[in-house]
PDB file of N, CA and C in Angstrom:
ATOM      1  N   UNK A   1      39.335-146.668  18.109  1.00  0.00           N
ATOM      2  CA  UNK A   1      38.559-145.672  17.394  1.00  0.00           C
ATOM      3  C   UNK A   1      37.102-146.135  17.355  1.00  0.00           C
ATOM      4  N   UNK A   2      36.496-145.158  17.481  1.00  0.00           N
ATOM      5  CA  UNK A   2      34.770-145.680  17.393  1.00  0.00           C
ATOM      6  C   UNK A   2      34.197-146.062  16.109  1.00  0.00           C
ATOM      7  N   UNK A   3      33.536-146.902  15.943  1.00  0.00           N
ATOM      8  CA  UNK A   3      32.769-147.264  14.944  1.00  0.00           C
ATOM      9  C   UNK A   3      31.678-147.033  14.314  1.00  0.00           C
ATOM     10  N   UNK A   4      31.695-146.673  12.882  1.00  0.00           N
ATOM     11  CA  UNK A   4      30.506-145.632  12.547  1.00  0.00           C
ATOM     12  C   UNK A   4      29.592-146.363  12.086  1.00  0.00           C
ATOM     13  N   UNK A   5      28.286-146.618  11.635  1.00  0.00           N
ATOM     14  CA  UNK A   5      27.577-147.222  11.135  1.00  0.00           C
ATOM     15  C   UNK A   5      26.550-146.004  10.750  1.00  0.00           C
ATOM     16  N   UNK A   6      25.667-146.606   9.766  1.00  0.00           N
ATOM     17  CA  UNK A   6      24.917-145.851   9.008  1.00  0.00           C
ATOM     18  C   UNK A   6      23.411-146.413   9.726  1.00  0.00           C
ATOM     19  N   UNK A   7      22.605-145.487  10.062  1.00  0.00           N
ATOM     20  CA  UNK A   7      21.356-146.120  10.763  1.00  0.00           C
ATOM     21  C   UNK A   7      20.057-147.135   9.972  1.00  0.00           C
ATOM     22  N   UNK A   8      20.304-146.749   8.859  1.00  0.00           N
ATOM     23  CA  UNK A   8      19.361-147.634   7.661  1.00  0.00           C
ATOM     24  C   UNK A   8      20.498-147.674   6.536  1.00  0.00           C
ATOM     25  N   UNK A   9      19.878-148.827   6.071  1.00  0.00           N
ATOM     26  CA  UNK A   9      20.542-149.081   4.471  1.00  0.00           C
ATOM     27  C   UNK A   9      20.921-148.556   3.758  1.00  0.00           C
ATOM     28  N   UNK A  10      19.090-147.536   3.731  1.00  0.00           N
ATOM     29  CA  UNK A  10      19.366-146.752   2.455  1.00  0.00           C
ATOM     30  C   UNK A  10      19.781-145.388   2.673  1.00  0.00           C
ATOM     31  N   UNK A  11      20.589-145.081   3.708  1.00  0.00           N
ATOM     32  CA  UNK A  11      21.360-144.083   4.278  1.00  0.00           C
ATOM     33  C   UNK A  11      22.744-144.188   3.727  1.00  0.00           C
ATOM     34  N   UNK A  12      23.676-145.576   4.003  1.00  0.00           N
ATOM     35  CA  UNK A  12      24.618-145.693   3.345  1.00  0.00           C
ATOM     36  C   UNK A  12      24.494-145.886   2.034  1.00  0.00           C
ATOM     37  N   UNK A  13      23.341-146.561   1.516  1.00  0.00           N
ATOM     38  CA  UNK A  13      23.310-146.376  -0.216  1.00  0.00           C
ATOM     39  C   UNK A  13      23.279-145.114  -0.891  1.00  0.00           C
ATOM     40  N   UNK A  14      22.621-144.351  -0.421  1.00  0.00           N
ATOM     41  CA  UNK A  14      22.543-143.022  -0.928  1.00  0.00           C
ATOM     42  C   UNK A  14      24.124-142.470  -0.392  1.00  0.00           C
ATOM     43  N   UNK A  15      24.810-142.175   0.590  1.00  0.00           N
ATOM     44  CA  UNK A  15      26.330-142.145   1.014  1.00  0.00           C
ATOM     45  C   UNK A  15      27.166-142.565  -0.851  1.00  0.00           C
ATOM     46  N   UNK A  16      26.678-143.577  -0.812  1.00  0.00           N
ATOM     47  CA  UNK A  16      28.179-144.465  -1.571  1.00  0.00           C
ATOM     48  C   UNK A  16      27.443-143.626  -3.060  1.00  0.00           C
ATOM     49  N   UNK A  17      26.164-143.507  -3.392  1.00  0.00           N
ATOM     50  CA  UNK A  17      25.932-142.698  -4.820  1.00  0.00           C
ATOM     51  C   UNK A  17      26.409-141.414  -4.800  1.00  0.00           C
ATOM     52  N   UNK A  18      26.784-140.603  -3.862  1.00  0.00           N
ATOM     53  CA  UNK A  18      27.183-139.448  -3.927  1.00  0.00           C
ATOM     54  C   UNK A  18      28.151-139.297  -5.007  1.00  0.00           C
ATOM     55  N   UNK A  19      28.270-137.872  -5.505  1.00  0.00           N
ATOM     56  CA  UNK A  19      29.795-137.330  -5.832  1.00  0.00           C
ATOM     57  C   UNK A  19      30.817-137.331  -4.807  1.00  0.00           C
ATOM     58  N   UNK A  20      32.204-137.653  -5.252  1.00  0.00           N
ATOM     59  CA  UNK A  20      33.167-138.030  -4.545  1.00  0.00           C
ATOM     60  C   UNK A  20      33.272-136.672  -3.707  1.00  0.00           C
ATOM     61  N   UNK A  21      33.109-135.401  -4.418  1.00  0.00           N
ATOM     62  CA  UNK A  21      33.595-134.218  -3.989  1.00  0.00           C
ATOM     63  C   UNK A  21      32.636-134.529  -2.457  1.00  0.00           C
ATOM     64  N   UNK A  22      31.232-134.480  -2.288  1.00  0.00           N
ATOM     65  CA  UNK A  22      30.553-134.411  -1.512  1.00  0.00           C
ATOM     66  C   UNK A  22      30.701-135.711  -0.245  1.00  0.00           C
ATOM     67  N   UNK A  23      31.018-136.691  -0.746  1.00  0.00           N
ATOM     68  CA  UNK A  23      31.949-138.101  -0.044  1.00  0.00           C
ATOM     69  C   UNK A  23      32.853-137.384   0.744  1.00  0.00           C
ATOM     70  N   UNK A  24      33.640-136.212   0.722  1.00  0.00           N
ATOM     71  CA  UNK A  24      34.775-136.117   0.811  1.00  0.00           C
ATOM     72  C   UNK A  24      34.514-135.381   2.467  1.00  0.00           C
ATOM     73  N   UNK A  25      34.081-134.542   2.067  1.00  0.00           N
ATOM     74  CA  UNK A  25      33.083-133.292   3.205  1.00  0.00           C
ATOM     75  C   UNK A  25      32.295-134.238   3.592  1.00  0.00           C
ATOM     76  N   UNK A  26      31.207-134.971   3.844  1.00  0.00           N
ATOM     77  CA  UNK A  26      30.610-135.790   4.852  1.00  0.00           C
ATOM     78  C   UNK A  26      31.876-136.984   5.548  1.00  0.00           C
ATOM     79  N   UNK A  27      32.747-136.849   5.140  1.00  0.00           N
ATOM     80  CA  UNK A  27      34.017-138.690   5.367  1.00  0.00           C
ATOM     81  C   UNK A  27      34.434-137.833   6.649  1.00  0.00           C
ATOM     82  N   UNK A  28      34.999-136.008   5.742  1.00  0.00           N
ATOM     83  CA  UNK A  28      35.786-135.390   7.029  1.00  0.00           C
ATOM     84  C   UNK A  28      34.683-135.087   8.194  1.00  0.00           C
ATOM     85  N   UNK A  29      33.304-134.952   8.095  1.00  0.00           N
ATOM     86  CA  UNK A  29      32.790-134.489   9.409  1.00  0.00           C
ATOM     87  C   UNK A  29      32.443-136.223  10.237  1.00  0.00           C
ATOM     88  N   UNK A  30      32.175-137.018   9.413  1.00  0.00           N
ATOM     89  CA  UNK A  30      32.305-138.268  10.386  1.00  0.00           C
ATOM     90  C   UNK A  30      33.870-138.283  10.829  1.00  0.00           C
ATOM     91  N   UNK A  31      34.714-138.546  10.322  1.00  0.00           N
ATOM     92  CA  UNK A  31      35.823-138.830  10.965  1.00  0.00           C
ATOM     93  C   UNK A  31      36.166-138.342  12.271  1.00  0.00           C
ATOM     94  N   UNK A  32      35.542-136.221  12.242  1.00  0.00           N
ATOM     95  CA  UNK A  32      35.747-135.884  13.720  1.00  0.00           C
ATOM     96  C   UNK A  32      35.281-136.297  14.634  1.00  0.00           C
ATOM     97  N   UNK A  33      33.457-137.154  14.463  1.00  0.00           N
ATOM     98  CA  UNK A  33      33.023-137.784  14.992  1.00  0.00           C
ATOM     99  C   UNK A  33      33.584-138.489  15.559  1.00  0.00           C
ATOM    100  N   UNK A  34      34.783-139.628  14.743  1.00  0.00           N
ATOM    101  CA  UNK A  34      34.620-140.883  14.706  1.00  0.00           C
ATOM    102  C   UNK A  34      36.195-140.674  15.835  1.00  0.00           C
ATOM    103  N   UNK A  35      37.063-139.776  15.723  1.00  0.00           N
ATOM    104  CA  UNK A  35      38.118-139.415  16.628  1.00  0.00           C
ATOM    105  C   UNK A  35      38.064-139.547  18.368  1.00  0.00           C
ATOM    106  N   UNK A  36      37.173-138.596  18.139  1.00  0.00           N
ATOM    107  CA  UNK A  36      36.564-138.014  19.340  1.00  0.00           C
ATOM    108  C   UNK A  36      35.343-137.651  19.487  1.00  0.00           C
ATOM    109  N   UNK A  37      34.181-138.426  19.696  1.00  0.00           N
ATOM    110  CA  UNK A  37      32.768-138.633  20.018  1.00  0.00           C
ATOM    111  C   UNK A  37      32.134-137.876  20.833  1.00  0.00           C
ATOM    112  N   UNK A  38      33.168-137.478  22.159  1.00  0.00           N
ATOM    113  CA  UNK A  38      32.197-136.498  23.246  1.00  0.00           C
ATOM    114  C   UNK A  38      32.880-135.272  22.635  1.00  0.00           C
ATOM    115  N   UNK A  39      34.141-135.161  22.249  1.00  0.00           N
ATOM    116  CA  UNK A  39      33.995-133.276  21.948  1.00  0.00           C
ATOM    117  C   UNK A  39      33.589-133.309  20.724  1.00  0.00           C
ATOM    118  N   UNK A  40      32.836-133.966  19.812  1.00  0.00           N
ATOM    119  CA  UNK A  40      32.166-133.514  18.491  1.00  0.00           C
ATOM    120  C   UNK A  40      30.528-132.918  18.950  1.00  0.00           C
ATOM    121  N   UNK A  41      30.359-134.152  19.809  1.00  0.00           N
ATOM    122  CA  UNK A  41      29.397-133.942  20.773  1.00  0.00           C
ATOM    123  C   UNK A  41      29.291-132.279  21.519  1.00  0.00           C
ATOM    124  N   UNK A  42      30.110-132.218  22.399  1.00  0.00           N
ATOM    125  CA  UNK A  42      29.882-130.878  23.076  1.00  0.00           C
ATOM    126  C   UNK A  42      30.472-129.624  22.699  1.00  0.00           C
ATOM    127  N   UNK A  43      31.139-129.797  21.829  1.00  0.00           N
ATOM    128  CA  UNK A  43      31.925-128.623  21.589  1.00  0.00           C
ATOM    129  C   UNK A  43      31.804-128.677  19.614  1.00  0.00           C
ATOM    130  N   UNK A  44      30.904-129.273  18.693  1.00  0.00           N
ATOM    131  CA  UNK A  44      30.759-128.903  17.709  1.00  0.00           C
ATOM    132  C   UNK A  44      29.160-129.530  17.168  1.00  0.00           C
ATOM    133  N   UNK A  45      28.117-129.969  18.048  1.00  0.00           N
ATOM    134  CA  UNK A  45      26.992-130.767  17.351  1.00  0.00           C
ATOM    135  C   UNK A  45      26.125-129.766  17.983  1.00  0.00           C
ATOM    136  N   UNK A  46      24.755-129.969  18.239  1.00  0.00           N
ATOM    137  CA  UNK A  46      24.119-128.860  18.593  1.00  0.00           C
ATOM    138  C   UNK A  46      22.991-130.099  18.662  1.00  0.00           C
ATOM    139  N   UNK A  47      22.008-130.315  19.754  1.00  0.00           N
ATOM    140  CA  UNK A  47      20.866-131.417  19.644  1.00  0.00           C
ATOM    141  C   UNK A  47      19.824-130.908  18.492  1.00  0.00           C
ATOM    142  N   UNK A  48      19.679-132.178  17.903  1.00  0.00           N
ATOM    143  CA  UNK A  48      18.097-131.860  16.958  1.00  0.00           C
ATOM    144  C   UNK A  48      16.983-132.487  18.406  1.00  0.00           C
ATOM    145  N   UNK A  49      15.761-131.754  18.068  1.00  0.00           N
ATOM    146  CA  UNK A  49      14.857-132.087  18.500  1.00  0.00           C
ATOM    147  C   UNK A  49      14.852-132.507  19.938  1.00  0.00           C
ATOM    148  N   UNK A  50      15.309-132.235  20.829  1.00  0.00           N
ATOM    149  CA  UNK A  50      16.157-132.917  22.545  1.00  0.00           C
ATOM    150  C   UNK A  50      14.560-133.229  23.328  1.00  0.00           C
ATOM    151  N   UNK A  51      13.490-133.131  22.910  1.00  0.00           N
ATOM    152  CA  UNK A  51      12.064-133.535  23.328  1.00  0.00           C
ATOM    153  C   UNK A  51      11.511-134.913  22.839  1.00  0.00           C
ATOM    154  N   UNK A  52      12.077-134.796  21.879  1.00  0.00           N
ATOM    155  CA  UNK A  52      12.015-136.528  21.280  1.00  0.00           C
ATOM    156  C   UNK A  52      12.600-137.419  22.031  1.00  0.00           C
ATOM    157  N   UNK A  53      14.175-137.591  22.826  1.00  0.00           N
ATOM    158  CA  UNK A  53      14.433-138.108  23.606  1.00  0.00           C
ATOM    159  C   UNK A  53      15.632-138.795  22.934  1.00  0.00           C
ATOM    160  N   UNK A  54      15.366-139.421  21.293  1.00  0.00           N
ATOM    161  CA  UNK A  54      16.383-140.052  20.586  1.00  0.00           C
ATOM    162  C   UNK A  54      17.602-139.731  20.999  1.00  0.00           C
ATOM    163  N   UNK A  55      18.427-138.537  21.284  1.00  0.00           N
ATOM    164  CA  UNK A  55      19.439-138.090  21.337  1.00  0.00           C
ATOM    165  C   UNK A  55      20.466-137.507  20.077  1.00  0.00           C
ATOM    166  N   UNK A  56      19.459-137.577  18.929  1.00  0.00           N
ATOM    167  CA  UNK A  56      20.036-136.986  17.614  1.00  0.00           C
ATOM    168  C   UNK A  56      20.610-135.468  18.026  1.00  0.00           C
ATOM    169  N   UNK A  57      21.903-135.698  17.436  1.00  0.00           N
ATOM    170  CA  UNK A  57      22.751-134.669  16.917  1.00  0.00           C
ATOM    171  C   UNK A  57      23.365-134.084  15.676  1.00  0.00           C
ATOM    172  N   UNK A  58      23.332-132.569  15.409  1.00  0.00           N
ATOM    173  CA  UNK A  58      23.469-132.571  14.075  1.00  0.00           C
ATOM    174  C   UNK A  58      25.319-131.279  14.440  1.00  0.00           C
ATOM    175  N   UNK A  59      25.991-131.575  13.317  1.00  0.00           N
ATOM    176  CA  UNK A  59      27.184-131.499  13.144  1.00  0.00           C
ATOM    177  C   UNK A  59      26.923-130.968  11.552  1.00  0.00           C
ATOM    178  N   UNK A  60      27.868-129.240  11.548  1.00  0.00           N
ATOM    179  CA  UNK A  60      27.646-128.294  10.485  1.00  0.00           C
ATOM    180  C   UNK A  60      28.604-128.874   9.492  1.00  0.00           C
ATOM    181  N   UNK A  61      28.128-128.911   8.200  1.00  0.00           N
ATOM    182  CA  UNK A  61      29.642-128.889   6.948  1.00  0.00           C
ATOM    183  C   UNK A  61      28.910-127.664   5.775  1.00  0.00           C
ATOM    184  N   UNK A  62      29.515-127.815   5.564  1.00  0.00           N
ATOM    185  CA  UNK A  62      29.701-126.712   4.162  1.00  0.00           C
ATOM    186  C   UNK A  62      30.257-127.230   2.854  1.00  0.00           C
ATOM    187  N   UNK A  63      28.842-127.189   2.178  1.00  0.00           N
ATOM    188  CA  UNK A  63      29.165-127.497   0.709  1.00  0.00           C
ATOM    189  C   UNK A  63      30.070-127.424   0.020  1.00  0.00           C
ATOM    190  N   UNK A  64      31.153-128.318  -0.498  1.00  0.00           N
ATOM    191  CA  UNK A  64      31.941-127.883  -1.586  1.00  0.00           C
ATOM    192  C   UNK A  64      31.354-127.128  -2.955  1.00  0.00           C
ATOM    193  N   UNK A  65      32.677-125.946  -3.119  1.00  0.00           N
ATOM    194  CA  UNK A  65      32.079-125.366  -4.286  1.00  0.00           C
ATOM    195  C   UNK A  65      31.446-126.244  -5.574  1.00  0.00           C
ATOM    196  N   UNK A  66      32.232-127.630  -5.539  1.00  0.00           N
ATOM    197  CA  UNK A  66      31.811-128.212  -6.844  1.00  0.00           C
ATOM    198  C   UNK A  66      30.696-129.027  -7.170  1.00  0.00           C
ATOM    199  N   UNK A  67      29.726-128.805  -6.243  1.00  0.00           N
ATOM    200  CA  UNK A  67      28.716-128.846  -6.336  1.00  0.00           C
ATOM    201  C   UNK A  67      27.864-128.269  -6.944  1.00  0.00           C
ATOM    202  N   UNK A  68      28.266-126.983  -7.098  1.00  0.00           N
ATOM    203  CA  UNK A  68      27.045-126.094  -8.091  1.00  0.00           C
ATOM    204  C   UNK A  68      26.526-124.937  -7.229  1.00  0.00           C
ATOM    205  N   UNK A  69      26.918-125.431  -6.307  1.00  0.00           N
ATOM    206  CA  UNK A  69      26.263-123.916  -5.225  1.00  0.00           C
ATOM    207  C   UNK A  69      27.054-122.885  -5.121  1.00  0.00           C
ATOM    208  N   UNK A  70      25.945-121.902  -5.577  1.00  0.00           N
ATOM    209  CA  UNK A  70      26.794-120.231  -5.573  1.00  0.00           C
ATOM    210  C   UNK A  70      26.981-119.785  -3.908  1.00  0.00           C
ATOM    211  N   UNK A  71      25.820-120.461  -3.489  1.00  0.00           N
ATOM    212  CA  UNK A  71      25.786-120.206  -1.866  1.00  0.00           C
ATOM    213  C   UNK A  71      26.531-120.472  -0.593  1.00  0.00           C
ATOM    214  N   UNK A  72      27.116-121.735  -1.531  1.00  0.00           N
ATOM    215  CA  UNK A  72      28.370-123.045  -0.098  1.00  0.00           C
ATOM    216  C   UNK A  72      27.470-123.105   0.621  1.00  0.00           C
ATOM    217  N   UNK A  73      26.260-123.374   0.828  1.00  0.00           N
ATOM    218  CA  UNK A  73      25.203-123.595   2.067  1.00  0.00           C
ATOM    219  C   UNK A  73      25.677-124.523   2.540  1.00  0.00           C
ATOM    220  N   UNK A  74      25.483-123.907   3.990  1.00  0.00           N
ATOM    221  CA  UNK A  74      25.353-124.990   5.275  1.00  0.00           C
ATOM    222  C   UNK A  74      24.730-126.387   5.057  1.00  0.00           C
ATOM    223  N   UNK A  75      25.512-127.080   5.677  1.00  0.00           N
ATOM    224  CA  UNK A  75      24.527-128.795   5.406  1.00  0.00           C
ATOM    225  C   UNK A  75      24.600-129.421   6.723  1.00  0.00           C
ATOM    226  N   UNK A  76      23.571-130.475   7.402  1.00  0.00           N
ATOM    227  CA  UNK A  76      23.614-131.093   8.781  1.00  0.00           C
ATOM    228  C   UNK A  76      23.999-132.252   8.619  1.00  0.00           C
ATOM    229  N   UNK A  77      25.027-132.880   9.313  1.00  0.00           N
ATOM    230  CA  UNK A  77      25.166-134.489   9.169  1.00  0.00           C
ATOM    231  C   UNK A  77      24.674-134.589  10.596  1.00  0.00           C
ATOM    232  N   UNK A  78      23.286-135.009  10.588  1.00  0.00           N
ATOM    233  CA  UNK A  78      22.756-136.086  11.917  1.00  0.00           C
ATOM    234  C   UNK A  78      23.065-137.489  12.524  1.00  0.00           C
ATOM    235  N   UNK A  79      23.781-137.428  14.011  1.00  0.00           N
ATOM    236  CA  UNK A  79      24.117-138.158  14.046  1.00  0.00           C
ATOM    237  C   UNK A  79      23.616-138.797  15.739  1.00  0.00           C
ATOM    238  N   UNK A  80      24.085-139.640  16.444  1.00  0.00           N
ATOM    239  CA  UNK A  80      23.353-139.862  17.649  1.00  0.00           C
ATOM    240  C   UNK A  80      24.802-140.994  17.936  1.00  0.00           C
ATOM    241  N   UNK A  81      25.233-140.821  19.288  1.00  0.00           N
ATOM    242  CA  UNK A  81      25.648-142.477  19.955  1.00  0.00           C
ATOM    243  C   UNK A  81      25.079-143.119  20.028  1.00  0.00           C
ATOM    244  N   UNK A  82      25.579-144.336  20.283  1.00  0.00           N
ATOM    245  CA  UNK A  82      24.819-146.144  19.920  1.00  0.00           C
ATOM    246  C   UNK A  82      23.862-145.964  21.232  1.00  0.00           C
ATOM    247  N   UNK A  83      22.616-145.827  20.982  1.00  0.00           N
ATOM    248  CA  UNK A  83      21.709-146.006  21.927  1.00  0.00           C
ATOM    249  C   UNK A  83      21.802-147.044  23.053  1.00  0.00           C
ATOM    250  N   UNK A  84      22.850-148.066  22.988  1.00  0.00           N
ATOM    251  CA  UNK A  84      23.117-149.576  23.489  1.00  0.00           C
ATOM    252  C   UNK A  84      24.472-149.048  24.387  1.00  0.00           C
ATOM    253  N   UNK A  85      24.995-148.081  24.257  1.00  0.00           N
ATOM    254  CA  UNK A  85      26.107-147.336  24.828  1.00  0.00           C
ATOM    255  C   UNK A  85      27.230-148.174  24.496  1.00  0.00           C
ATOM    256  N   UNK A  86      27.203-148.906  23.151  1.00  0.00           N
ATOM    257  CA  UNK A  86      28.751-149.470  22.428  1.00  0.00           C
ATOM    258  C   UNK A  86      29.784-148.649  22.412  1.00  0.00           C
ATOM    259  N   UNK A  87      31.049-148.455  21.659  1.00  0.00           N
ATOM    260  CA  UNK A  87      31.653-147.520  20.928  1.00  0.00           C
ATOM    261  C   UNK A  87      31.237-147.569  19.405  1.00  0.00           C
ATOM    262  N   UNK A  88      30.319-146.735  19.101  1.00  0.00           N
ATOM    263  CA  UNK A  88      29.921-146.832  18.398  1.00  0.00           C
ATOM    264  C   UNK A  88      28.976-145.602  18.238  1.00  0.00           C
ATOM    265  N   UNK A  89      28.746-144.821  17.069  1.00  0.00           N
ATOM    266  CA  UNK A  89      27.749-143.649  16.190  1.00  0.00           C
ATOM    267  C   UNK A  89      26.950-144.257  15.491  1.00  0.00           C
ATOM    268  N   UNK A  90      25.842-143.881  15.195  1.00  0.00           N
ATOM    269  CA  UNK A  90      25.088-143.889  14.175  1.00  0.00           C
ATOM    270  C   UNK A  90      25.053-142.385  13.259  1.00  0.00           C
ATOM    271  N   UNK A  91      24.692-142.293  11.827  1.00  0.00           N
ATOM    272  CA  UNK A  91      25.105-141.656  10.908  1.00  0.00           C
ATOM    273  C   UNK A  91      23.255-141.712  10.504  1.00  0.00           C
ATOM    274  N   UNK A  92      22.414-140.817  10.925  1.00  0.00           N
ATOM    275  CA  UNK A  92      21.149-140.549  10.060  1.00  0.00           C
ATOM    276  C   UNK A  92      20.977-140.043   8.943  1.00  0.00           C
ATOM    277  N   UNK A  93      21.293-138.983   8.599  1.00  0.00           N
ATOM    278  CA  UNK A  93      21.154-138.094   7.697  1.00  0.00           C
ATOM    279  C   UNK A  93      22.511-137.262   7.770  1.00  0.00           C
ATOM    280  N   UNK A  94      22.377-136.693   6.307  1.00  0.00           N
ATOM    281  CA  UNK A  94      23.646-135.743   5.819  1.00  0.00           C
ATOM    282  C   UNK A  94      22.850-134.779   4.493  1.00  0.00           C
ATOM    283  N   UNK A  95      21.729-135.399   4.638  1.00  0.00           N
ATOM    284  CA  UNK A  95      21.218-134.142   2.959  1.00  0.00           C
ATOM    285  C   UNK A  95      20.060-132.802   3.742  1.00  0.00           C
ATOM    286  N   UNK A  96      20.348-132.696   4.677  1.00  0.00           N
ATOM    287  CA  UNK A  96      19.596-131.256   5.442  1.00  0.00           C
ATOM    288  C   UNK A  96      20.241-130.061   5.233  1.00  0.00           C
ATOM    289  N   UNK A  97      19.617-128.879   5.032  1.00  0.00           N
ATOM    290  CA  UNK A  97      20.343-127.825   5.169  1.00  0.00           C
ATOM    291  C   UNK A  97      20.492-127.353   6.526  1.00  0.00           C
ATOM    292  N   UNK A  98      21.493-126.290   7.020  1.00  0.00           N
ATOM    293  CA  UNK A  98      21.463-126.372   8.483  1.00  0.00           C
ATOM    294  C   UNK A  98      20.142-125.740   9.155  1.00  0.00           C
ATOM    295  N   UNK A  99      19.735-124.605   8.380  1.00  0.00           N
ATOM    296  CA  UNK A  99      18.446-123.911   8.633  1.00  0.00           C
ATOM    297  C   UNK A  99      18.567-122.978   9.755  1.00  0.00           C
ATOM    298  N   UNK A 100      17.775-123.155  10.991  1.00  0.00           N
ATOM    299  CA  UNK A 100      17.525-122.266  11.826  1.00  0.00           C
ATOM    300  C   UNK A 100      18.131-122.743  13.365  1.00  0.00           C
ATOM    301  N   UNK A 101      19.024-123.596  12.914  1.00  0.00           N
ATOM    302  CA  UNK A 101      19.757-124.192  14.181  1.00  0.00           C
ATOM    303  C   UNK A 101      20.843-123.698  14.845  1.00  0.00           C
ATOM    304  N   UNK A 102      20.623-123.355  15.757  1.00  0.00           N
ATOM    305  CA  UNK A 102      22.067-122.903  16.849  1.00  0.00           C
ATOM    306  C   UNK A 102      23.540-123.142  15.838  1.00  0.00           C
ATOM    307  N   UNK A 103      24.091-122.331  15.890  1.00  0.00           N
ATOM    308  CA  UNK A 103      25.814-122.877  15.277  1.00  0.00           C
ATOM    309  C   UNK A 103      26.547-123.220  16.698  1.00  0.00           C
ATOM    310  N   UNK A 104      27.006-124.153  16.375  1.00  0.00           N
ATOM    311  CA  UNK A 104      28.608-124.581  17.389  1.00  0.00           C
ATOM    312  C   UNK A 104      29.781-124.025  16.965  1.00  0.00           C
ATOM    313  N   UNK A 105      30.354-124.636  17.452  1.00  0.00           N
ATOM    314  CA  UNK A 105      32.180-124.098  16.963  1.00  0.00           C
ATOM    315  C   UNK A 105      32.383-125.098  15.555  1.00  0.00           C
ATOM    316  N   UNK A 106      32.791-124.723  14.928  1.00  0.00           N
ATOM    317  CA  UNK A 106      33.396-124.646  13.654  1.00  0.00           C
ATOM    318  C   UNK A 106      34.529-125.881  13.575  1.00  0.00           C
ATOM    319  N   UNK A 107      34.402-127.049  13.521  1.00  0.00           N
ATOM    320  CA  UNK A 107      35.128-128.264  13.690  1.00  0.00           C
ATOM    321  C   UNK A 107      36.430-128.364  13.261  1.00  0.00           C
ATOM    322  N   UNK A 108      37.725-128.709  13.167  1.00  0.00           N
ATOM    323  CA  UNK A 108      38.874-128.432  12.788  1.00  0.00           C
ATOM    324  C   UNK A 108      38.993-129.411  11.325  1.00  0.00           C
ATOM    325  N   UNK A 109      39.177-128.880  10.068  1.00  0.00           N
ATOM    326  CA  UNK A 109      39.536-129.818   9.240  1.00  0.00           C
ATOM    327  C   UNK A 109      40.938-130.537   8.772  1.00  0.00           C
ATOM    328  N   UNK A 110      40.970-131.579   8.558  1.00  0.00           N
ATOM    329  CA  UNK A 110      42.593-131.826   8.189  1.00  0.00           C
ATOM    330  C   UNK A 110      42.397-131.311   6.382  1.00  0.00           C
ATOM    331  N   UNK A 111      42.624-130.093   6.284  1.00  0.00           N
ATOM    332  CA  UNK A 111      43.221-129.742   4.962  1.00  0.00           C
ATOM    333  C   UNK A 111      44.592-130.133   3.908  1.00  0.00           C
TER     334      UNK A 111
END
């Protein structure tokens, strides 16, 4: 299984302060990541920024209701393969809304 890592510190620090509810919904969209790397990749991420060169990818979740949102807004977990071509992800960001970005397919959850 591939190995996830968080790209800065204070990426996973802010991760571990979350509400569990919100832990729960970012754990399940890494995990699809973390399964299967090229079809999260091609068949559910959508590139951020593909002119930059980084190779950041962002992957859709949806707010749990118990959050407070009347909306369930869209949220981006940004993510990229190990630039070093390990088995291995990096995990940038997860507090974006999805905004004006292409949708992919709709990732399968284990409910």
């Amino acid at each position: 299984m591939t190995e996830v890592a968080f790209w800065a510190e204070e990426v996973g620090a802010t991760y571990a302060q979350l509400p569990s509810t919100r832990r729960a919904v970012i754990r399940s969209a890494i995990v699809t990541i973390q399964k299967d790397p090229k079809t999260a990749e091609h068949s559910y991420s959508v590139p951020v920024d593909p002119g930059a060169g980084a190779g950041w990818l962002a992957i859709p979740f949806l707010a749990p209701e118990s959050l407070g949102s009347k909306d369930r807004a869209m949220w981006a977990l940004v993510w990229r393969h190990d630039p070093a071509g390990a088995d291995r992800v990096e995990i940038l960001d997860f507090a974006e809304r999805w905004g004006d970005l292409a949708m992919p397919q709709i990732w399968p959850r284990d409910e």
